[in-house]
Every structure is written in C-alpha cells, then in structure tokens.
PDB file of N, CA and C in Angstrom:
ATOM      1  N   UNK A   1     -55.631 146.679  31.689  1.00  0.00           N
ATOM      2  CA  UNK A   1     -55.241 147.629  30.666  1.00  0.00           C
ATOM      3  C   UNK A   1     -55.395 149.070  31.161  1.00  0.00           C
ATOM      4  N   UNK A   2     -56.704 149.393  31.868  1.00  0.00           N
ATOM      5  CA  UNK A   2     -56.658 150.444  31.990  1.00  0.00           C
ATOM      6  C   UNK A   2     -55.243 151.057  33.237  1.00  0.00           C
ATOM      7  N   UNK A   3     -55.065 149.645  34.289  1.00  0.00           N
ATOM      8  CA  UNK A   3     -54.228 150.038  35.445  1.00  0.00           C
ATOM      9  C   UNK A   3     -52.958 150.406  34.332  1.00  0.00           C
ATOM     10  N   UNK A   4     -52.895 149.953  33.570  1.00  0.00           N
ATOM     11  CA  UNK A   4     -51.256 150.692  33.147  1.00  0.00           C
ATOM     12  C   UNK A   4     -51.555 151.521  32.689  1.00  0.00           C
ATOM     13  N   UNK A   5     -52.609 151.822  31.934  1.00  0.00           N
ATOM     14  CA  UNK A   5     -52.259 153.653  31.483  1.00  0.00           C
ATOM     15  C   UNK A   5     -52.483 154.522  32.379  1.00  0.00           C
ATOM     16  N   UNK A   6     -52.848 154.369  33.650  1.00  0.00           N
ATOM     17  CA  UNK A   6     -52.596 154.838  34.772  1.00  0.00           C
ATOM     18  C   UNK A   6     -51.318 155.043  35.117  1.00  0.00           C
ATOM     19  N   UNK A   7     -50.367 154.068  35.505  1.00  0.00           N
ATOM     20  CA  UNK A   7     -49.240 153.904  35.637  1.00  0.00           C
ATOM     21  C   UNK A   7     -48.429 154.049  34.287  1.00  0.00           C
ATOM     22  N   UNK A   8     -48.991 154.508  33.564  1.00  0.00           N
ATOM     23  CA  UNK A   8     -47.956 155.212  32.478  1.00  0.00           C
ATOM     24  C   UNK A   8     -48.048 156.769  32.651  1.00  0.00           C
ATOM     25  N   UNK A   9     -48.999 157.109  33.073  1.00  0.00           N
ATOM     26  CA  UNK A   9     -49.442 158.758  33.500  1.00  0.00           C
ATOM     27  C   UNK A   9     -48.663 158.941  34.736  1.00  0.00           C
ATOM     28  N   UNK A  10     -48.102 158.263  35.760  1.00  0.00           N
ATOM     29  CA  UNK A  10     -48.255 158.224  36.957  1.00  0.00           C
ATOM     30  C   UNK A  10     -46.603 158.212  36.578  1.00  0.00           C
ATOM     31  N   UNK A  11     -46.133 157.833  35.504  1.00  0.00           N
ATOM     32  CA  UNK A  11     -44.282 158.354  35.044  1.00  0.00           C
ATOM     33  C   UNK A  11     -43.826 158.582  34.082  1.00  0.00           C
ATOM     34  N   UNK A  12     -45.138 159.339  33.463  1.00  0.00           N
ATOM     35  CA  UNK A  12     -44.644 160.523  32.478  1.00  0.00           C
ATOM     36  C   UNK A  12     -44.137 161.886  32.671  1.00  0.00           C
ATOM     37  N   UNK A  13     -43.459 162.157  32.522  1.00  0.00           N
ATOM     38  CA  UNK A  13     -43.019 163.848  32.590  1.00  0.00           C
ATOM     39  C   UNK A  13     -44.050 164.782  32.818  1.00  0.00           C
ATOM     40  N   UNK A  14     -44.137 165.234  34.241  1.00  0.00           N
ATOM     41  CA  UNK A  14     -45.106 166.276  34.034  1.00  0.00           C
ATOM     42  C   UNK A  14     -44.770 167.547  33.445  1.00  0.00           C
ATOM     43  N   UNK A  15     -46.009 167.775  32.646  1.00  0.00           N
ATOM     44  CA  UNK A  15     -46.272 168.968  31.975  1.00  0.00           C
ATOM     45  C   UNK A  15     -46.927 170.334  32.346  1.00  0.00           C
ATOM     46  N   UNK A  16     -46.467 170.921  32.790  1.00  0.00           N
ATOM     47  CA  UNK A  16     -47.256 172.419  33.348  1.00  0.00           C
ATOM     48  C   UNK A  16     -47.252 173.044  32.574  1.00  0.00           C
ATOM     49  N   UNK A  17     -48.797 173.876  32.702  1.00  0.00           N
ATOM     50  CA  UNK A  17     -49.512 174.440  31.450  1.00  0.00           C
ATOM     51  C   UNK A  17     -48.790 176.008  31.661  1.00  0.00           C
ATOM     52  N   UNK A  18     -48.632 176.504  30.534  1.00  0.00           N
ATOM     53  CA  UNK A  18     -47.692 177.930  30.493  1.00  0.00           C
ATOM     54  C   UNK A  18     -48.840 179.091  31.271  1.00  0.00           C
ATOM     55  N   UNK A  19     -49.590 179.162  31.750  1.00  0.00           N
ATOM     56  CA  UNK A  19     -50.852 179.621  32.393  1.00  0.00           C
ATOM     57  C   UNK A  19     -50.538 179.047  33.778  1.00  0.00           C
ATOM     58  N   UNK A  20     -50.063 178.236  34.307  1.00  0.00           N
ATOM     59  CA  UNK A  20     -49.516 178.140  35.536  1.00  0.00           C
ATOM     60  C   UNK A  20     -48.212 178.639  35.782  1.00  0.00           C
ATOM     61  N   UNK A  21     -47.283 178.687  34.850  1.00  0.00           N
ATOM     62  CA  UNK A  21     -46.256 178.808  35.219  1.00  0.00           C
ATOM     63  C   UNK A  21     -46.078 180.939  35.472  1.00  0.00           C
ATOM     64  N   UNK A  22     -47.168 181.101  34.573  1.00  0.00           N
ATOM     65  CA  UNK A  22     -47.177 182.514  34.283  1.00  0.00           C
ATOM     66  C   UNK A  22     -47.492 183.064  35.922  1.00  0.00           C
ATOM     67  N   UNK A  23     -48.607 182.267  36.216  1.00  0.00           N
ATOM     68  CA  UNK A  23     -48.775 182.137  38.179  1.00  0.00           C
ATOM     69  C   UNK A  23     -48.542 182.075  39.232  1.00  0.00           C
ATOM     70  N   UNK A  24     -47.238 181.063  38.685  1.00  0.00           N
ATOM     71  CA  UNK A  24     -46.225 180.945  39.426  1.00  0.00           C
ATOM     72  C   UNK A  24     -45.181 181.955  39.675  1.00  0.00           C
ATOM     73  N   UNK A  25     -45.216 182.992  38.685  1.00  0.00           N
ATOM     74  CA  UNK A  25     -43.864 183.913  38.088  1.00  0.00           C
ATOM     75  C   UNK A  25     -44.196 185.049  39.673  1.00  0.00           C
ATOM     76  N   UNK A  26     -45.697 185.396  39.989  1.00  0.00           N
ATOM     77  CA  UNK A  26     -46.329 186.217  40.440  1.00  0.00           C
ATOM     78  C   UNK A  26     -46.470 185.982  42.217  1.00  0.00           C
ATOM     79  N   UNK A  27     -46.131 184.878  42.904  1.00  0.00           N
ATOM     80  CA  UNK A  27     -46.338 184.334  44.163  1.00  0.00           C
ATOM     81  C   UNK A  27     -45.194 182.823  44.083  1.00  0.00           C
ATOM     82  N   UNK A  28     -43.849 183.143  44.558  1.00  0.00           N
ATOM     83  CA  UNK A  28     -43.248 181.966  44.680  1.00  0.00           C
ATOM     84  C   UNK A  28     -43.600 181.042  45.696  1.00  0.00           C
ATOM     85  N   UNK A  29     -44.410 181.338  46.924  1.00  0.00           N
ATOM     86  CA  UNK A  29     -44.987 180.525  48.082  1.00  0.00           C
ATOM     87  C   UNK A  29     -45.802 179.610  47.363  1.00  0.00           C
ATOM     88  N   UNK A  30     -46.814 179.883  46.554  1.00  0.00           N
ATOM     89  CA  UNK A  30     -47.285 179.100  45.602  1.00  0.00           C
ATOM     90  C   UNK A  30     -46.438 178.291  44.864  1.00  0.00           C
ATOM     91  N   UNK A  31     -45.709 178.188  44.541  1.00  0.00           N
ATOM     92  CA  UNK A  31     -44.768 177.704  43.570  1.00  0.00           C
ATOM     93  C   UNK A  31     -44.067 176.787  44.670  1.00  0.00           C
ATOM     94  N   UNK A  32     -43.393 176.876  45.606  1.00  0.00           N
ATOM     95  CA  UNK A  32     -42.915 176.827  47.039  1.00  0.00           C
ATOM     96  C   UNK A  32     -43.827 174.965  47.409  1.00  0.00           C
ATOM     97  N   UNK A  33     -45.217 175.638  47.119  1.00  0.00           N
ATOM     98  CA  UNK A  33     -45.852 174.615  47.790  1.00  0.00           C
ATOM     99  C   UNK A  33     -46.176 173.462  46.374  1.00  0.00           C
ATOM    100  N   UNK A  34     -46.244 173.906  45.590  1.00  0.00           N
ATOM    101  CA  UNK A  34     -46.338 173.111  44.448  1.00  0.00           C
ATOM    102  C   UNK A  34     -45.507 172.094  44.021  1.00  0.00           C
ATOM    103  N   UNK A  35     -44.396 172.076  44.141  1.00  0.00           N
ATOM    104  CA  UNK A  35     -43.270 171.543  44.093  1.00  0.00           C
ATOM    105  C   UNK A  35     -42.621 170.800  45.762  1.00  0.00           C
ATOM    106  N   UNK A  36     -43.498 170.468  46.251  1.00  0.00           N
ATOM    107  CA  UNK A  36     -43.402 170.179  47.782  1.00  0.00           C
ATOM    108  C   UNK A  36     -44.545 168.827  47.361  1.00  0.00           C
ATOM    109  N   UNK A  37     -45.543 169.036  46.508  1.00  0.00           N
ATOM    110  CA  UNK A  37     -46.691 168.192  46.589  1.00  0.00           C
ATOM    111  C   UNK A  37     -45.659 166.976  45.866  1.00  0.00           C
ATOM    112  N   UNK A  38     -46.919 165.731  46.372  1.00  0.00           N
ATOM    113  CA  UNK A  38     -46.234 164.366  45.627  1.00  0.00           C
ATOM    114  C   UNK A  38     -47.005 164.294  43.974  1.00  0.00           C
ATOM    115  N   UNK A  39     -46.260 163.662  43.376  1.00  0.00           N
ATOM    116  CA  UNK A  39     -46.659 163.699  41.810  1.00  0.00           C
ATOM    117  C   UNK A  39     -48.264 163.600  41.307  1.00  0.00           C
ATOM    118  N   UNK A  40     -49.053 163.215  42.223  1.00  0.00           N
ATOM    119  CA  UNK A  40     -50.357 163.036  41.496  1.00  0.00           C
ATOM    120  C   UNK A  40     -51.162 163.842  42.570  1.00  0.00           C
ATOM    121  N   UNK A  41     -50.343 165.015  43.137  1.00  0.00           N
ATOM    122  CA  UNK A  41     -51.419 165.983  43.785  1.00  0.00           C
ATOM    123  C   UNK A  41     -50.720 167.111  42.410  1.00  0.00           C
ATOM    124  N   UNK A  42     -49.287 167.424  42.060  1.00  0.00           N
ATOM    125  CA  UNK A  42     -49.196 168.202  40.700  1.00  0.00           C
ATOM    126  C   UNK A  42     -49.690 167.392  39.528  1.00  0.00           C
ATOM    127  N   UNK A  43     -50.105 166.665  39.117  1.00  0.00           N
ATOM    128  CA  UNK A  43     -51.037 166.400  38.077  1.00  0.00           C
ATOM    129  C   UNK A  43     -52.103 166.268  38.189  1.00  0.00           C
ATOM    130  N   UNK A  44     -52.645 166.429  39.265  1.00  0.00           N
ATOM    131  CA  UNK A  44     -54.300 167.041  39.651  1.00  0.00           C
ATOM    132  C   UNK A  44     -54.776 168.569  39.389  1.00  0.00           C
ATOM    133  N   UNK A  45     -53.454 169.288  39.912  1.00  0.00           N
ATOM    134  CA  UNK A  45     -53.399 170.627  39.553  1.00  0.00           C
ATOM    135  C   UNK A  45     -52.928 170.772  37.980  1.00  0.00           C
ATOM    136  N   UNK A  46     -52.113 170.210  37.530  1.00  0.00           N
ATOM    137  CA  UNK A  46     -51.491 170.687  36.007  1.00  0.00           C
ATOM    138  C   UNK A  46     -53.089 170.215  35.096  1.00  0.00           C
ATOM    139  N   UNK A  47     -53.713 169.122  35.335  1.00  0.00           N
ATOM    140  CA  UNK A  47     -54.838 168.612  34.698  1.00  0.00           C
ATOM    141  C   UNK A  47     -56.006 169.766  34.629  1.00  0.00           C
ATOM    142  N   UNK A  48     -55.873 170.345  35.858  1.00  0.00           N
ATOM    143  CA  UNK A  48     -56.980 171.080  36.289  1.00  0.00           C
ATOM    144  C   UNK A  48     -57.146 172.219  35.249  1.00  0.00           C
ATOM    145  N   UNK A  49     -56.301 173.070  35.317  1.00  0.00           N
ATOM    146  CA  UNK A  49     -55.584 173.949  34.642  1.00  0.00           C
ATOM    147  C   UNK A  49     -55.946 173.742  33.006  1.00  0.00           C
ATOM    148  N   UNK A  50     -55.100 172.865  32.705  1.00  0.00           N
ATOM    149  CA  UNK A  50     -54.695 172.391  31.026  1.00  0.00           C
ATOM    150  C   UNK A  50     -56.134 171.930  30.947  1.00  0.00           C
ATOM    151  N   UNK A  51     -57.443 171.576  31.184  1.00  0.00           N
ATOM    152  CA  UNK A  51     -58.234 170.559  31.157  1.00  0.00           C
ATOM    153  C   UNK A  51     -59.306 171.665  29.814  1.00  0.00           C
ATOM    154  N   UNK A  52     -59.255 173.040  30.145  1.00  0.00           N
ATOM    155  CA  UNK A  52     -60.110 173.522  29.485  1.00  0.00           C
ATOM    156  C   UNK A  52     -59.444 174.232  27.827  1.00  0.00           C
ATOM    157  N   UNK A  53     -60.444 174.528  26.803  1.00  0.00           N
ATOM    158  CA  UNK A  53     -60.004 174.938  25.415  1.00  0.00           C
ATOM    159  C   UNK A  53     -59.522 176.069  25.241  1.00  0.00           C
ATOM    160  N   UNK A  54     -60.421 176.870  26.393  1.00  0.00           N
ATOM    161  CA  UNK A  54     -60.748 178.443  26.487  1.00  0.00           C
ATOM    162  C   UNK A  54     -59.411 179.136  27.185  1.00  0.00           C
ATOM    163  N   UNK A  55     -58.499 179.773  26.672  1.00  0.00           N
ATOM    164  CA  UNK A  55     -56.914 180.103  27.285  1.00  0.00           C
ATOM    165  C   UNK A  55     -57.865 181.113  28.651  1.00  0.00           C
ATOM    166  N   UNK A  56     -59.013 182.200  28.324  1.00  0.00           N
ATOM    167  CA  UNK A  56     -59.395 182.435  29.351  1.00  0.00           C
ATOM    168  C   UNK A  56     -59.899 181.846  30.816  1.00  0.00           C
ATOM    169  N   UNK A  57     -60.106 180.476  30.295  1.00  0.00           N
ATOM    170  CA  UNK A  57     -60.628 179.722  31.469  1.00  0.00           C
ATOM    171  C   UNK A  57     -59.689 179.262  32.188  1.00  0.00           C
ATOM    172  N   UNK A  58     -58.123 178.616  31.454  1.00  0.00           N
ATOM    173  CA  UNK A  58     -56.851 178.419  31.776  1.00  0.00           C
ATOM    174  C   UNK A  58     -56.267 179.244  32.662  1.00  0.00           C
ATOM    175  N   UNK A  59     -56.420 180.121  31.996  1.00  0.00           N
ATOM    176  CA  UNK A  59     -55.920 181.896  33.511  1.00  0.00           C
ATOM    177  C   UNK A  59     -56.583 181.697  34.599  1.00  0.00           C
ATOM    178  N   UNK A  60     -57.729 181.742  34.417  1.00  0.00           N
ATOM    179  CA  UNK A  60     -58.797 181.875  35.408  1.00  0.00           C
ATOM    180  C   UNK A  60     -58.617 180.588  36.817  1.00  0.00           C
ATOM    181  N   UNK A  61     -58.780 179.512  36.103  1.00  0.00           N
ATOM    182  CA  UNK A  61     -57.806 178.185  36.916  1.00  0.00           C
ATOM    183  C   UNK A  61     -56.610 178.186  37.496  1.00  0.00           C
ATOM    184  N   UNK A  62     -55.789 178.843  36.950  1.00  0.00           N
ATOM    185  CA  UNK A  62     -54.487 179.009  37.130  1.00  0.00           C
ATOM    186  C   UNK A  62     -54.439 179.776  38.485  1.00  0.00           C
ATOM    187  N   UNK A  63     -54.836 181.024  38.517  1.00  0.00           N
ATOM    188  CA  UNK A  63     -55.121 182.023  39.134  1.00  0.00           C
ATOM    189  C   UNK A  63     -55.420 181.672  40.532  1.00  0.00           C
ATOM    190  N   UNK A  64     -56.743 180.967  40.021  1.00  0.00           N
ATOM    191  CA  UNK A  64     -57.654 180.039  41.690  1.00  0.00           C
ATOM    192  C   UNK A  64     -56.384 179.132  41.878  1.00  0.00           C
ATOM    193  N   UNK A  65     -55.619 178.116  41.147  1.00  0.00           N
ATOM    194  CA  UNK A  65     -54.995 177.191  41.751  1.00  0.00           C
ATOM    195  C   UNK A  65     -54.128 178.171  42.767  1.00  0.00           C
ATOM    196  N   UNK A  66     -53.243 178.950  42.182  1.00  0.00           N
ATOM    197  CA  UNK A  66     -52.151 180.073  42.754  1.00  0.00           C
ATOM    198  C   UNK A  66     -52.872 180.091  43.831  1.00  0.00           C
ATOM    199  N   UNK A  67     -53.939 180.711  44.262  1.00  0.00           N
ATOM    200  CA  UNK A  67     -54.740 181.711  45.490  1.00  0.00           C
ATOM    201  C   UNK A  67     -54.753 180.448  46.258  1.00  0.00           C
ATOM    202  N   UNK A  68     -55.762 179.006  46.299  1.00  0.00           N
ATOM    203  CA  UNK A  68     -55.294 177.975  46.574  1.00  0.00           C
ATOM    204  C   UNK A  68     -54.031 177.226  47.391  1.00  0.00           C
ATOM    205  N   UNK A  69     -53.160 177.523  46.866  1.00  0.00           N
ATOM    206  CA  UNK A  69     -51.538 176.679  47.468  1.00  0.00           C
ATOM    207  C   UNK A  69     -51.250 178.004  48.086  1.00  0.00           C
ATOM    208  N   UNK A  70     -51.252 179.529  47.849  1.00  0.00           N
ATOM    209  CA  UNK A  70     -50.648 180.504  48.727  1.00  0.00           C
ATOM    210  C   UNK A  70     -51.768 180.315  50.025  1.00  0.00           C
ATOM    211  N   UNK A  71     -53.099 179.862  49.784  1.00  0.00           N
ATOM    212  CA  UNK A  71     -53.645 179.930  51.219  1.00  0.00           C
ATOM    213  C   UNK A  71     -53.051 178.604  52.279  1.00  0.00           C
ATOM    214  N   UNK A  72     -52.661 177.636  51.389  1.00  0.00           N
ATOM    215  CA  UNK A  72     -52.134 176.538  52.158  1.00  0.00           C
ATOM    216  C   UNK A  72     -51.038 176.538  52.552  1.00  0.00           C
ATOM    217  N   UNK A  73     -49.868 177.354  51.790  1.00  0.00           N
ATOM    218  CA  UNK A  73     -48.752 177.829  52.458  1.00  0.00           C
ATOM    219  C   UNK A  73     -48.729 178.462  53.854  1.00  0.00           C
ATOM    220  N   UNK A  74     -49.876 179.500  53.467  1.00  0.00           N
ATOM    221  CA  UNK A  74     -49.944 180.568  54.642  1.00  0.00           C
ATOM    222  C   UNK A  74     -50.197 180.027  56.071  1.00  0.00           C
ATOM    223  N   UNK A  75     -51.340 178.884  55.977  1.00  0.00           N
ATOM    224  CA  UNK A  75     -51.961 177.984  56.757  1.00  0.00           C
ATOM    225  C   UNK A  75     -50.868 177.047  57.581  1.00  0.00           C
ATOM    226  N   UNK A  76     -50.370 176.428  56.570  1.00  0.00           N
ATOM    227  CA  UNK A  76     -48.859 175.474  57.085  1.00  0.00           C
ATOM    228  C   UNK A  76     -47.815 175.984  58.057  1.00  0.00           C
ATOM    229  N   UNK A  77     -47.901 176.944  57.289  1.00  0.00           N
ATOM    230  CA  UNK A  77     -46.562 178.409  58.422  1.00  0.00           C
ATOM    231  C   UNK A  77     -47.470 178.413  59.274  1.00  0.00           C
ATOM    232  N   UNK A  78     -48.210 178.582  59.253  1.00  0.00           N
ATOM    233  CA  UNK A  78     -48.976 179.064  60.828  1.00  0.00           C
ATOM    234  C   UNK A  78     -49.126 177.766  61.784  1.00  0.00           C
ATOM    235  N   UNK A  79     -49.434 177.133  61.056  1.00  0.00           N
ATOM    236  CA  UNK A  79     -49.720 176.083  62.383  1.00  0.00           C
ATOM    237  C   UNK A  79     -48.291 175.135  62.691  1.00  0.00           C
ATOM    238  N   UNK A  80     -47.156 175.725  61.856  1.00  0.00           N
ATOM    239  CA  UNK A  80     -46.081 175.194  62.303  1.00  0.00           C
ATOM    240  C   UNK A  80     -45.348 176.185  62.948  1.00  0.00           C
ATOM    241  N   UNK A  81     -45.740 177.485  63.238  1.00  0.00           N
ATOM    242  CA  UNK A  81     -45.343 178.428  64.554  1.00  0.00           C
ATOM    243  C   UNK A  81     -46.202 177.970  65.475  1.00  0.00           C
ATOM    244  N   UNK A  82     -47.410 178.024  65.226  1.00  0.00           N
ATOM    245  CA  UNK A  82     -48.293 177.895  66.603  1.00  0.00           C
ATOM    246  C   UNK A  82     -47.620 176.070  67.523  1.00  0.00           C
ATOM    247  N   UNK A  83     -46.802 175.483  66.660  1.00  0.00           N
ATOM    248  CA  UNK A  83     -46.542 173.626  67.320  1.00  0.00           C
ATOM    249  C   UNK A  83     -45.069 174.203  67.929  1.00  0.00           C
ATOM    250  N   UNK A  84     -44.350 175.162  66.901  1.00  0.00           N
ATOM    251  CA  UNK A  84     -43.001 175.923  68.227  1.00  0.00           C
ATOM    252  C   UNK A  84     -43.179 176.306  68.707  1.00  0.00           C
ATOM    253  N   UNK A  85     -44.294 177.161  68.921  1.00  0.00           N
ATOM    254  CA  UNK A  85     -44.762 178.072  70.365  1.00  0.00           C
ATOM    255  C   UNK A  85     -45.474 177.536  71.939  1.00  0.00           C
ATOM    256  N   UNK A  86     -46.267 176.056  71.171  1.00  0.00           N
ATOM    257  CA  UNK A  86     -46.561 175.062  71.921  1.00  0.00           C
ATOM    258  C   UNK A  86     -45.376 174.488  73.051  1.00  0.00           C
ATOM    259  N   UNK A  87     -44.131 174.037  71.918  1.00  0.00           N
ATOM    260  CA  UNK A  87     -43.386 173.695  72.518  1.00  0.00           C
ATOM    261  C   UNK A  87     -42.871 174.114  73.387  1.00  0.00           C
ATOM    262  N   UNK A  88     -42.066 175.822  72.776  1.00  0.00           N
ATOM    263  CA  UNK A  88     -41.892 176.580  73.835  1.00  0.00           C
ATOM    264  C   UNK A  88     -42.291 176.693  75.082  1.00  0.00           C
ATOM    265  N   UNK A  89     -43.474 176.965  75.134  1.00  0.00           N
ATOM    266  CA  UNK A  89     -44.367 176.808  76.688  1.00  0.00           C
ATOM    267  C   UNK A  89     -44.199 175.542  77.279  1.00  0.00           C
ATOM    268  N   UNK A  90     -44.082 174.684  76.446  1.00  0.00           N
ATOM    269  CA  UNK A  90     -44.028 172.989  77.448  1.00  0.00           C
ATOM    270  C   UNK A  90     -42.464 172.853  77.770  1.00  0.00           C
ATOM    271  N   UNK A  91     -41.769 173.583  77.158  1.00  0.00           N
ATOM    272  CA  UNK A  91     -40.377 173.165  77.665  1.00  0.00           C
ATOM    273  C   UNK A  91     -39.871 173.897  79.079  1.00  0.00           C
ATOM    274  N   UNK A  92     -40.385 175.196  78.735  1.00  0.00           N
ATOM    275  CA  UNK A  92     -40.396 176.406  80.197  1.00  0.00           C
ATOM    276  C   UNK A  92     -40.787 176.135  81.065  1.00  0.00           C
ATOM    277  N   UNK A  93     -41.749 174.886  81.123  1.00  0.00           N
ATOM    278  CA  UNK A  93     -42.190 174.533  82.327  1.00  0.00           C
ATOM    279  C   UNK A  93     -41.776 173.352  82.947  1.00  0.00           C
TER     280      UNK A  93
END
C-alpha cells in the first residue's frame, strides 16, 4: 500500500511552489538546471520549498534552492570545459 502511494506521487503532476518560481524569474541557469533534473530530484526540491507554513521560510528555501542549482550549473560548465580542454591537449599530440 504504501509502494503505490509512492508511485502515485512519482506520476502526479508536479507542482512548484510560486516561491520557486518567483526564483526562478531571477537566475535562469537555475531554472536551466532544474528542469534538466529527473522527476524525483524536482520533487525533492518542490517538497523542500512547499514543506514549510511560514511564506517567509518558503522564500528563504527557495532562495538557498536557487543559490544551490546556480552553484551546480556553474560547476558542470566548468568541468565540462576543463574535459574539452583535456581533449584538446590529447588530440595535439
């Protein structure tokens, strides 16, 4: 019982909390990477977010998630120049 309401979560429509999306409006690399993730790494984040009562705590989450995926963006680009630049050098030689 419980595995299906798992698997009823797991293809329900995700819902993003208007506190993310407001986050999103502000850093599209964030947004970029969000929408790149597979469905139950964005409902880890949409949960995260939506999880509290306090709309201030919602921002506040939101905010960290944003800072979060723009550092992993930033990270990704980089180490996928530094694997062409690799290459580069191995091909020149």
């Amino acid at each position: 019982m419980i595995r299906l309401k798992l698997l009823e979560e797991d293809f329900a429509e995700l819902k993003i909390p208007e506190e993310l999306i407001e986050a999103f409006e502000a850093s599209p690399e964030a947004e970029k990477m969000f929408n790149a993730f597979p469905p139950s790494y964005k409902r880890n984040y949409t949960k995260y977010v939506a999880g509290s009562k306090n709309k201030a705590t919602r921002e506040r989450r939101a905010i960290a998630s944003v800072l979060r995926l723009e550092k992993e963006y930033v990270e990704k680009g980089k180490l996928a120049e530094e694997r062409a630049e690799k290459r580069a050098r191995i091909a020149k030689k």
